[in-house]
C-alpha atoms as a PDB file:
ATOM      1  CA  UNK A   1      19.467 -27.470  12.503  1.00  0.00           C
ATOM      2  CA  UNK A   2      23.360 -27.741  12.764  1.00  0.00           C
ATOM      3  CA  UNK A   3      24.719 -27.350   9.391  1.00  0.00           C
ATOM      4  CA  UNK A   4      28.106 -26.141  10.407  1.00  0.00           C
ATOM      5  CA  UNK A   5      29.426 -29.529   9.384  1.00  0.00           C
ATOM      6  CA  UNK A   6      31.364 -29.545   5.468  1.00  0.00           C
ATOM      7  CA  UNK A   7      29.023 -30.825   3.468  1.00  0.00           C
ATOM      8  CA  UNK A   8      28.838 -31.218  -0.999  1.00  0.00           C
ATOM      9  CA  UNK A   9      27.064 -33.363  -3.102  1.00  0.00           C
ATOM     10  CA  UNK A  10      27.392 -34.906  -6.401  1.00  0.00           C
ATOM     11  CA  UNK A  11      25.703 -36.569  -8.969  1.00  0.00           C
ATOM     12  CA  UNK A  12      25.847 -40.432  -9.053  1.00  0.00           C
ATOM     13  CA  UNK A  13      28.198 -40.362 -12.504  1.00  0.00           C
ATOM     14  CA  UNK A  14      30.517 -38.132 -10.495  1.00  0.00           C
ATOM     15  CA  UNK A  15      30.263 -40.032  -7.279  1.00  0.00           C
ATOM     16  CA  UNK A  16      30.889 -43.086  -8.983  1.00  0.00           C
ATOM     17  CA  UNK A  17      33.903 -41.395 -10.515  1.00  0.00           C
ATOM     18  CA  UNK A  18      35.215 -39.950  -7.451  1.00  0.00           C
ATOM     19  CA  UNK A  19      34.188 -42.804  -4.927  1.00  0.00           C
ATOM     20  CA  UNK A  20      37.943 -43.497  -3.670  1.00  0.00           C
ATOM     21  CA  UNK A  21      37.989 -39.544  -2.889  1.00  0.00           C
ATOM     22  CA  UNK A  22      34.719 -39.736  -1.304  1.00  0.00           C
ATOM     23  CA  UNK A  23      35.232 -42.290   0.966  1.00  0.00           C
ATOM     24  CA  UNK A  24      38.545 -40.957   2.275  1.00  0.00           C
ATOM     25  CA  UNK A  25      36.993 -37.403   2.659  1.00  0.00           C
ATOM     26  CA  UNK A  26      33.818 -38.709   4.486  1.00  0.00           C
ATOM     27  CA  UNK A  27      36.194 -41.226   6.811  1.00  0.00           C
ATOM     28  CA  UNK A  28      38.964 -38.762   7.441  1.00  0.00           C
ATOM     29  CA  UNK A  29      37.436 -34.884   7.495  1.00  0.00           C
ATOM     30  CA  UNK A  30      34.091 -36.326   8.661  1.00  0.00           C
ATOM     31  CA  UNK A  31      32.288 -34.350   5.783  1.00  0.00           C
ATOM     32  CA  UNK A  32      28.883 -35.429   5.022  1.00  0.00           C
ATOM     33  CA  UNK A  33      28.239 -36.073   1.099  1.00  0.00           C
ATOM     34  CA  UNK A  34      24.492 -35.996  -0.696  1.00  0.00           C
ATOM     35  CA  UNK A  35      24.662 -38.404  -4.306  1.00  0.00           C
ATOM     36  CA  UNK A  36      21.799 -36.963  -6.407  1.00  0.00           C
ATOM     37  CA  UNK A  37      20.009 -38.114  -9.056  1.00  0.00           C
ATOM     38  CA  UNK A  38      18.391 -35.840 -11.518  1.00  0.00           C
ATOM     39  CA  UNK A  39      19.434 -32.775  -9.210  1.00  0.00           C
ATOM     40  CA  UNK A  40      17.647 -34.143  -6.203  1.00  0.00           C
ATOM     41  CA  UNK A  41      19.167 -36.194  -2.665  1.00  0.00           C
ATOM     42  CA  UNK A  42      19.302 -39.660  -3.238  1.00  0.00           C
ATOM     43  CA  UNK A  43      21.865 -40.949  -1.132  1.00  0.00           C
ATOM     44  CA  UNK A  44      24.358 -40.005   1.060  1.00  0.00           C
ATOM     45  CA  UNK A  45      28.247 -41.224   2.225  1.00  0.00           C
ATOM     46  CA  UNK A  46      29.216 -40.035   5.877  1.00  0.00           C
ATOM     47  CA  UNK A  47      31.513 -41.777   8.361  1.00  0.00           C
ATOM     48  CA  UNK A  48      31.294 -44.451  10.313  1.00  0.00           C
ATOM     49  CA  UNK A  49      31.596 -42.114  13.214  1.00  0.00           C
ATOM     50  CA  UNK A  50      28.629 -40.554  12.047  1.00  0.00           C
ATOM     51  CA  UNK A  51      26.619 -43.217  11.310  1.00  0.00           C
ATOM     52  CA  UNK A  52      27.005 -44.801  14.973  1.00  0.00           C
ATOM     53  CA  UNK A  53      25.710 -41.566  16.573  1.00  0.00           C
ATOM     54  CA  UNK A  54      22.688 -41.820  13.857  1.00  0.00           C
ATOM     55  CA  UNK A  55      22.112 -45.114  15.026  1.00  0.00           C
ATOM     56  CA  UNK A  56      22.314 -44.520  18.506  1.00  0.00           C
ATOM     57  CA  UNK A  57      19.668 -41.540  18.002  1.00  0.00           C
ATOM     58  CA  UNK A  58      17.308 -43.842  16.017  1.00  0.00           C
ATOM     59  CA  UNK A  59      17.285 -46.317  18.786  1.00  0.00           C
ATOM     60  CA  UNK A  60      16.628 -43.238  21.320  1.00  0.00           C
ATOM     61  CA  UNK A  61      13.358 -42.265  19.552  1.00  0.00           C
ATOM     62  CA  UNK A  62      12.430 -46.230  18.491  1.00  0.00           C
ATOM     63  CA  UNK A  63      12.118 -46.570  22.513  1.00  0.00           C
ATOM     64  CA  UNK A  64      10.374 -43.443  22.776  1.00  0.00           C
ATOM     65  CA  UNK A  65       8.139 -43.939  19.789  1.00  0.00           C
ATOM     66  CA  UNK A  66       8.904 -41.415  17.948  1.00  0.00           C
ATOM     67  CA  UNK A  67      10.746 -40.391  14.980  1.00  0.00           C
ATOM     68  CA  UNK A  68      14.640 -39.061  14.717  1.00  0.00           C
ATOM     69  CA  UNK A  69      13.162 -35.565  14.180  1.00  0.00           C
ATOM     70  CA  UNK A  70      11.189 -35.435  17.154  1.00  0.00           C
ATOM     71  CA  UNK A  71      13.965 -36.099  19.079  1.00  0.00           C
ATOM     72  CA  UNK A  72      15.637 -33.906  17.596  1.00  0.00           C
ATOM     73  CA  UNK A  73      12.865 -30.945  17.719  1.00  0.00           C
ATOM     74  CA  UNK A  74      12.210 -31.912  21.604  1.00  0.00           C
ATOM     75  CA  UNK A  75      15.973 -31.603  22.693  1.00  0.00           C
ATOM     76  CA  UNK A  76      16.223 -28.015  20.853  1.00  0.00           C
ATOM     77  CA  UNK A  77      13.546 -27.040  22.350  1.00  0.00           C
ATOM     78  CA  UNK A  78      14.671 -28.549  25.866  1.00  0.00           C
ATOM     79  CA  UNK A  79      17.578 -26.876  25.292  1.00  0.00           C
ATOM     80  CA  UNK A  80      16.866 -23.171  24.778  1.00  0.00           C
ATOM     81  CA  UNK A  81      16.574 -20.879  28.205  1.00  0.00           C
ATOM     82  CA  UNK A  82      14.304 -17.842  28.773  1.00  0.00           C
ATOM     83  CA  UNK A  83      15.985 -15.587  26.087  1.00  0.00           C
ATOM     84  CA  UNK A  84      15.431 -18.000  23.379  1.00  0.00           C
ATOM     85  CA  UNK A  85      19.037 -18.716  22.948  1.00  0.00           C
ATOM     86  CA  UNK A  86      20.100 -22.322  22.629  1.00  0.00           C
ATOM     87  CA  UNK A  87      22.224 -24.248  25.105  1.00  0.00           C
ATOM     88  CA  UNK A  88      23.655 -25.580  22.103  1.00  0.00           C
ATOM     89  CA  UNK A  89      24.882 -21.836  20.493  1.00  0.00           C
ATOM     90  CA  UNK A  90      26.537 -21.661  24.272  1.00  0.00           C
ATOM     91  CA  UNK A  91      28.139 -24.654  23.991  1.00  0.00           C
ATOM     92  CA  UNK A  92      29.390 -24.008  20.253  1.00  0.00           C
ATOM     93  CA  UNK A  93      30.902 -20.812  21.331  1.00  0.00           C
ATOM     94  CA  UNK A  94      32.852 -22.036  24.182  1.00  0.00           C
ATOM     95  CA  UNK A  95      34.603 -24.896  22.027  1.00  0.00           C
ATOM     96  CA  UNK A  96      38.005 -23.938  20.902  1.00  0.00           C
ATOM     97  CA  UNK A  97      37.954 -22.932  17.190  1.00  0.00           C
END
């Protein structure tokens, strides 16, 4: 889906080791962290920011009955036009770099 956003993960020693750094990074560069344990996701620390618009799309799809993903899948698919390109590629390439 959109994975343009910064994005690194570490293991819970090193997270717990690097939490001050984590926090700033996640609150002021808006990068999205994954804490694994024993190599695989287990958590993750993301801004505030971030979490509101989760929130926001969770309550979307709890109204609609469905899940976050759905939502997700439907408004992609919404979004592309006849030539399969996505509204969301057009909108991506007209925002200033």
């Amino acid at each position: 889906m959109l994975d343009d956003v910064a994005h690194e993960s570490f293991s819970i020693a090193d997270a717990r080791r690097e939490l001050g750094d984590l926090l700033n990074r996640a609150h002021y560069t808006n990068e999205r962290i994954t804490v694994t344990k024993r190599d695989k996701p287990f958590a993750s620390v993301n801004s505030v920011k971030d979490q509101q618009h989760l929130d926001y799309l969770d309550q979307i799809a709890r109204k609609l009955g469905i899940t976050v993903e759905v939502l997700l899948n439907r408004m992609a698919h919404l979004a592309e036009d006849r030539d399969g390109r996505s509204v969301f590629d057009e909108i991506s390439a007209s925002e200033p770099a």
